[in-house]
Protein backbone atom coordinates (compact mmCIF):
# COMPACT_ATOMS: atom_id res chain seq x y z
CA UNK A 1 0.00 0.00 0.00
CA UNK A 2 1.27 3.51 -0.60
CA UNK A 3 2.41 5.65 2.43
CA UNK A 4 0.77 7.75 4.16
CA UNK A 5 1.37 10.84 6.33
CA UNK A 6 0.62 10.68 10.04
CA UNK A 7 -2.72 12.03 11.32
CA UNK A 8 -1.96 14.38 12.74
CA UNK A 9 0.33 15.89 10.03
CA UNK A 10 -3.05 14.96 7.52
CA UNK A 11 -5.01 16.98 9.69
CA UNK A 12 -2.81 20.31 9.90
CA UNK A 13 -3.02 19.67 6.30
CA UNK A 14 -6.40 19.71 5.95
CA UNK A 15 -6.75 22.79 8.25
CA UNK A 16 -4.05 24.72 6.83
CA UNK A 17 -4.58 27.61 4.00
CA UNK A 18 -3.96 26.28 0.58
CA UNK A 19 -5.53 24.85 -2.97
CA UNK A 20 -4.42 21.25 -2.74
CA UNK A 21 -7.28 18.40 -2.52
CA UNK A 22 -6.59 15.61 -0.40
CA UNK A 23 -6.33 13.24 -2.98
CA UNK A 24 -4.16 14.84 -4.76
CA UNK A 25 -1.98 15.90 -1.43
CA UNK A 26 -2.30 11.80 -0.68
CA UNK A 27 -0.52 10.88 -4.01
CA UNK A 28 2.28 13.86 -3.76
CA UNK A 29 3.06 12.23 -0.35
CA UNK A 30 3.17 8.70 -1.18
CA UNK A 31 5.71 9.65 -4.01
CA UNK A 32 7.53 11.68 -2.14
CA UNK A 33 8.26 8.83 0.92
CA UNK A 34 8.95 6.39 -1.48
CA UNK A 35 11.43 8.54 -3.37
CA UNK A 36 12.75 9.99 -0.17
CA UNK A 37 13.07 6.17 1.16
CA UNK A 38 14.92 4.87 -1.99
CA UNK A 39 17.76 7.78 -2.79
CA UNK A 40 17.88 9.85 0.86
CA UNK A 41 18.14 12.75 -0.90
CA UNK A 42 16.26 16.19 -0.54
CA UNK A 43 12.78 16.87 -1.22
CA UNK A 44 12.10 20.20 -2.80
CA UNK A 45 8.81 22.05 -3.62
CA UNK A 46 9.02 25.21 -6.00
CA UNK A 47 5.73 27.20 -4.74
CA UNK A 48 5.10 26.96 -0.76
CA UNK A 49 1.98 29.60 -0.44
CA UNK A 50 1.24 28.65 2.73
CA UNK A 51 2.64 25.57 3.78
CA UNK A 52 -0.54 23.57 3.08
CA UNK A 53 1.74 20.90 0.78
CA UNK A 54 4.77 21.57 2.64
CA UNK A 55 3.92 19.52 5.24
CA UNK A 56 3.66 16.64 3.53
CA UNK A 57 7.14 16.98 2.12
CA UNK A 58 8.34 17.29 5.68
CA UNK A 59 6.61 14.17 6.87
CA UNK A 60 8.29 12.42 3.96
CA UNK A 61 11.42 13.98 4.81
CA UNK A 62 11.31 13.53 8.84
CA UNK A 63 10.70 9.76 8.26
CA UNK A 64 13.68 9.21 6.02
CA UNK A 65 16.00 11.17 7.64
CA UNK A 66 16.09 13.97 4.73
CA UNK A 67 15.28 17.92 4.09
CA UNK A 68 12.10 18.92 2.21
CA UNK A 69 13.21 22.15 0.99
CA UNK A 70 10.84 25.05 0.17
CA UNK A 71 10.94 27.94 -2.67
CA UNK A 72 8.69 30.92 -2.60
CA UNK A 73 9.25 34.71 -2.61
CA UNK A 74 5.90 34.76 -0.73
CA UNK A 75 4.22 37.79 -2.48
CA UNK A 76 1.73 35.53 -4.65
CA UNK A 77 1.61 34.36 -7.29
CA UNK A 78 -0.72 36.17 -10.02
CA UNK A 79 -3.83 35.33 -9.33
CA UNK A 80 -3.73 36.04 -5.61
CA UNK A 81 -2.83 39.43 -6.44
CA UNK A 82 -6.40 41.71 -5.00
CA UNK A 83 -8.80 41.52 -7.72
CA UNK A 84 -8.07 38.34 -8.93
CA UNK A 85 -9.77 35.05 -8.27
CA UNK A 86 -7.33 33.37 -5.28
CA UNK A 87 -6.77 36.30 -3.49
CA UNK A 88 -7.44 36.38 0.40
CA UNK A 89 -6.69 39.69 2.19
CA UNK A 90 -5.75 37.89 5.35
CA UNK A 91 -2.38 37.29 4.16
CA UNK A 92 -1.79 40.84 2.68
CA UNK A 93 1.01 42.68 5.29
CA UNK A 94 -1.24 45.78 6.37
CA UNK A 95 1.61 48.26 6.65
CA UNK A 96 3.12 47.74 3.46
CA UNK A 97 -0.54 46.19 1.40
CA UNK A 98 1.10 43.44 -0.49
CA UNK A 99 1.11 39.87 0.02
CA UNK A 100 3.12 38.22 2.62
CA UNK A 101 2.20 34.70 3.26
CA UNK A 102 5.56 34.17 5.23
CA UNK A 103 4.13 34.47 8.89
CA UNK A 104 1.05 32.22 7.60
CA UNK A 105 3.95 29.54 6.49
CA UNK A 106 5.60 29.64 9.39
CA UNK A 107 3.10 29.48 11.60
CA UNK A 108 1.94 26.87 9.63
CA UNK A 109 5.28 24.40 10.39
CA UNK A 110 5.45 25.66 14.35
CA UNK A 111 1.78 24.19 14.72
CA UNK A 112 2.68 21.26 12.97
CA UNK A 113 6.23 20.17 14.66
CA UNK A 114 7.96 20.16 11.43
CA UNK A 115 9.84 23.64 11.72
CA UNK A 116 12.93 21.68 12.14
CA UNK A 117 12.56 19.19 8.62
CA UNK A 118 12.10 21.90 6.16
CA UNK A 119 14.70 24.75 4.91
CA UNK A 120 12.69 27.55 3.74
CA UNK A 121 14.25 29.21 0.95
CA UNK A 122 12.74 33.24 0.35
CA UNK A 123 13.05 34.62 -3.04
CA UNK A 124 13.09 33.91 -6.33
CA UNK A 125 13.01 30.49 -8.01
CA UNK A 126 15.45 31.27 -11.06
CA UNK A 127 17.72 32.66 -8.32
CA UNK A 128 17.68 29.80 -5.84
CA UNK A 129 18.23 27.66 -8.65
CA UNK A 130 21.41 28.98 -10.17
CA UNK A 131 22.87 28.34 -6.93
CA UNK A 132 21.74 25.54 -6.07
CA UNK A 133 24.00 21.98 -6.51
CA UNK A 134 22.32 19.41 -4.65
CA UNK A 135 21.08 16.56 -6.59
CA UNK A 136 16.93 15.90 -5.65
CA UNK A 137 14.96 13.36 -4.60
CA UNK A 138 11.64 15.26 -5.99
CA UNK A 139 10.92 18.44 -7.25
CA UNK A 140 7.43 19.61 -7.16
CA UNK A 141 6.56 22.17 -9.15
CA UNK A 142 3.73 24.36 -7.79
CA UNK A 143 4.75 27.65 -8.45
CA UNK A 144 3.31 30.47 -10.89
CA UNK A 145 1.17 29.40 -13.47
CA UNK A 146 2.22 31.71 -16.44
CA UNK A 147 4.41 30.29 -19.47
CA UNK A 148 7.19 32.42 -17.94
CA UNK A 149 7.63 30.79 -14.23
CA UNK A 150 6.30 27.26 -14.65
CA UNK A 151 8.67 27.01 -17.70
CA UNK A 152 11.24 28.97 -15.82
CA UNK A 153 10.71 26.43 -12.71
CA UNK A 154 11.34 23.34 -15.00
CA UNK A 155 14.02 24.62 -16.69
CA UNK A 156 15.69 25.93 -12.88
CA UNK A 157 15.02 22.59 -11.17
CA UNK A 158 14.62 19.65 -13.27
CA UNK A 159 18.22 19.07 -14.37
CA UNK A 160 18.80 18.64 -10.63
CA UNK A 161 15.88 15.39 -10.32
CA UNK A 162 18.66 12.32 -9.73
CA UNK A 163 18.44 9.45 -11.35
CA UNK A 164 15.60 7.68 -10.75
CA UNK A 165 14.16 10.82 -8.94
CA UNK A 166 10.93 12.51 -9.22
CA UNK A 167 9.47 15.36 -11.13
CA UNK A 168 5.93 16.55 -10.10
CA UNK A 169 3.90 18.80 -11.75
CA UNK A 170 0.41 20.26 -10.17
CA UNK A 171 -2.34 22.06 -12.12
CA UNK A 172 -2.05 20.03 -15.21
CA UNK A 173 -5.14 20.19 -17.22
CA UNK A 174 -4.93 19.18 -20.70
CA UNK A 175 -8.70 21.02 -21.12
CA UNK A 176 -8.18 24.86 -21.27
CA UNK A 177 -11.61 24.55 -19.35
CA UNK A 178 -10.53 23.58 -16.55
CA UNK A 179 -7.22 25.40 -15.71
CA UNK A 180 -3.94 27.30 -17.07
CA UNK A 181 -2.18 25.35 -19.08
CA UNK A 182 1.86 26.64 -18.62
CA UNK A 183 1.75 23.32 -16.25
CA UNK A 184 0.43 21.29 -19.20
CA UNK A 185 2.69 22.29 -21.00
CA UNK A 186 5.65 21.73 -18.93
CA UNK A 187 4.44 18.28 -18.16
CA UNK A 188 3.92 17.69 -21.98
CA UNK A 189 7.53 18.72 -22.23
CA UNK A 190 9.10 16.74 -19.63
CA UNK A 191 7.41 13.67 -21.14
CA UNK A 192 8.63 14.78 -24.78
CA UNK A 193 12.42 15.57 -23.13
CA UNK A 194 12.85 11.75 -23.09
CA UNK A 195 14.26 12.03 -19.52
CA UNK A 196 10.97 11.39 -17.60
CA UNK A 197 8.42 8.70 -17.71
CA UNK A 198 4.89 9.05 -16.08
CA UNK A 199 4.49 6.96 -13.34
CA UNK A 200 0.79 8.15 -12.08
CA UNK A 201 -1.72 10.56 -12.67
CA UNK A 202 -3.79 11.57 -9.37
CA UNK A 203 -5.97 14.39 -11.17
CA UNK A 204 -4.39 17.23 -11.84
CA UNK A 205 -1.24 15.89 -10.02
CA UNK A 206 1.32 14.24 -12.46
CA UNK A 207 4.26 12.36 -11.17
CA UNK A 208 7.44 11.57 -13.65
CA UNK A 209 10.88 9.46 -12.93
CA UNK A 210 13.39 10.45 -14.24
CA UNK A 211 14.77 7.68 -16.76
CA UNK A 212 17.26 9.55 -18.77
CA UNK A 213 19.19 12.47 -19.13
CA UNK A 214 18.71 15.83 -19.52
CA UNK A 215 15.53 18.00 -19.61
């Protein structure tokens, strides 16, 4: 049977702010423990919000001894800016009136016990990514949904999936119906790069091994 997070790491889950279903959240953790398990390497998520899927990653992580690692410049993405569709003015800083779902996060982990299993990385994907030389267990890509930053987050992060590693991709809706489709489109590349093969679909979730090289 696939793995599943503790209870009471499924129900901070299920309380915290976010947009992941449980199903979906069920199937992101189950790869991530097994992947985490098998290569003891760092989990990383490219889109944190606040926390809501994080702490699956750090239940993964905690169990196998491992870092679930965290990327978000925590001023929203575009449709939580005011006006749009996601936005929730709770998590807008009132002296300064932009986003700031930092506090939210962290509070978030503290309530949780799972400060100490995640590094929280705050800025820019592109940026943490041209430093960054750590091979990956799984990234999860969760971040903006434009052609820019979804592409920008698979080209930053997937050359560092290890072998046999995991690339996720949320969001993906191959109807224009139902969603953006930047995350389609990455997915539809990473499958067309030759270096990942599908391994489930949970969804809008989408989980790839890597199986070659390259991106």
């Amino acid at each position: 049977m696939p793995a599943t997070p503790k209870p009471d790491t499924l129900a901070a889950f299920e309380a915290a702010k976010g947009f992941m279903p449980v199903n979906e959240g069920l199937a992101l953790y189950a790869a991530a423990a097994e992947v985490a398990g098998e290569l003891r390497l760092p989990l990383l998520e490219v889109g944190t919000y606040c926390g809501r899927s994080t702490l699956l990653l750090a239940d993964a992580a905690r169990e196998a001894g491992v870092t679930a690692v965290t990327v978000d410049h925590h001023r929203g993405s575009e449709e939580q800016q005011p006006g749009w569709e996601y936005h929730d003015a709770t998590v807008v800083d009132p002296e300064l009136g932009v986003m700031d779902t930092l506090p939210t996060f962290r509070r978030t982990l503290h309530r949780a016990g799972l400060e100490e299993h995640v590094l929280a990385l705050v800025g820019r994907s592109p940026q943490a990514a041209r430093l960054w030389g750590t091979p990956l267990a799984l990234v999860f890509i969760d971040g903006g949904h434009t052609d820019e930053h979804a592409g920008g987050d698979y080209e930053g992060w997937a050359p560092h999936v290890a072998p046999g590693g995991l690339l996720v991709v949320h969001d993906v809706f191959p109807d224009p119906a139902d969603g953006g489709q930047a995350p389609y489109r990455v997915y539809l590349r990473a499958l067309a790069s030759g270096a990942f093969t599908e391994v489930s679909v949970t969804d809008s979730l989408r989980v790839l091994r890597r199986t070659g090289s390259g991106i």
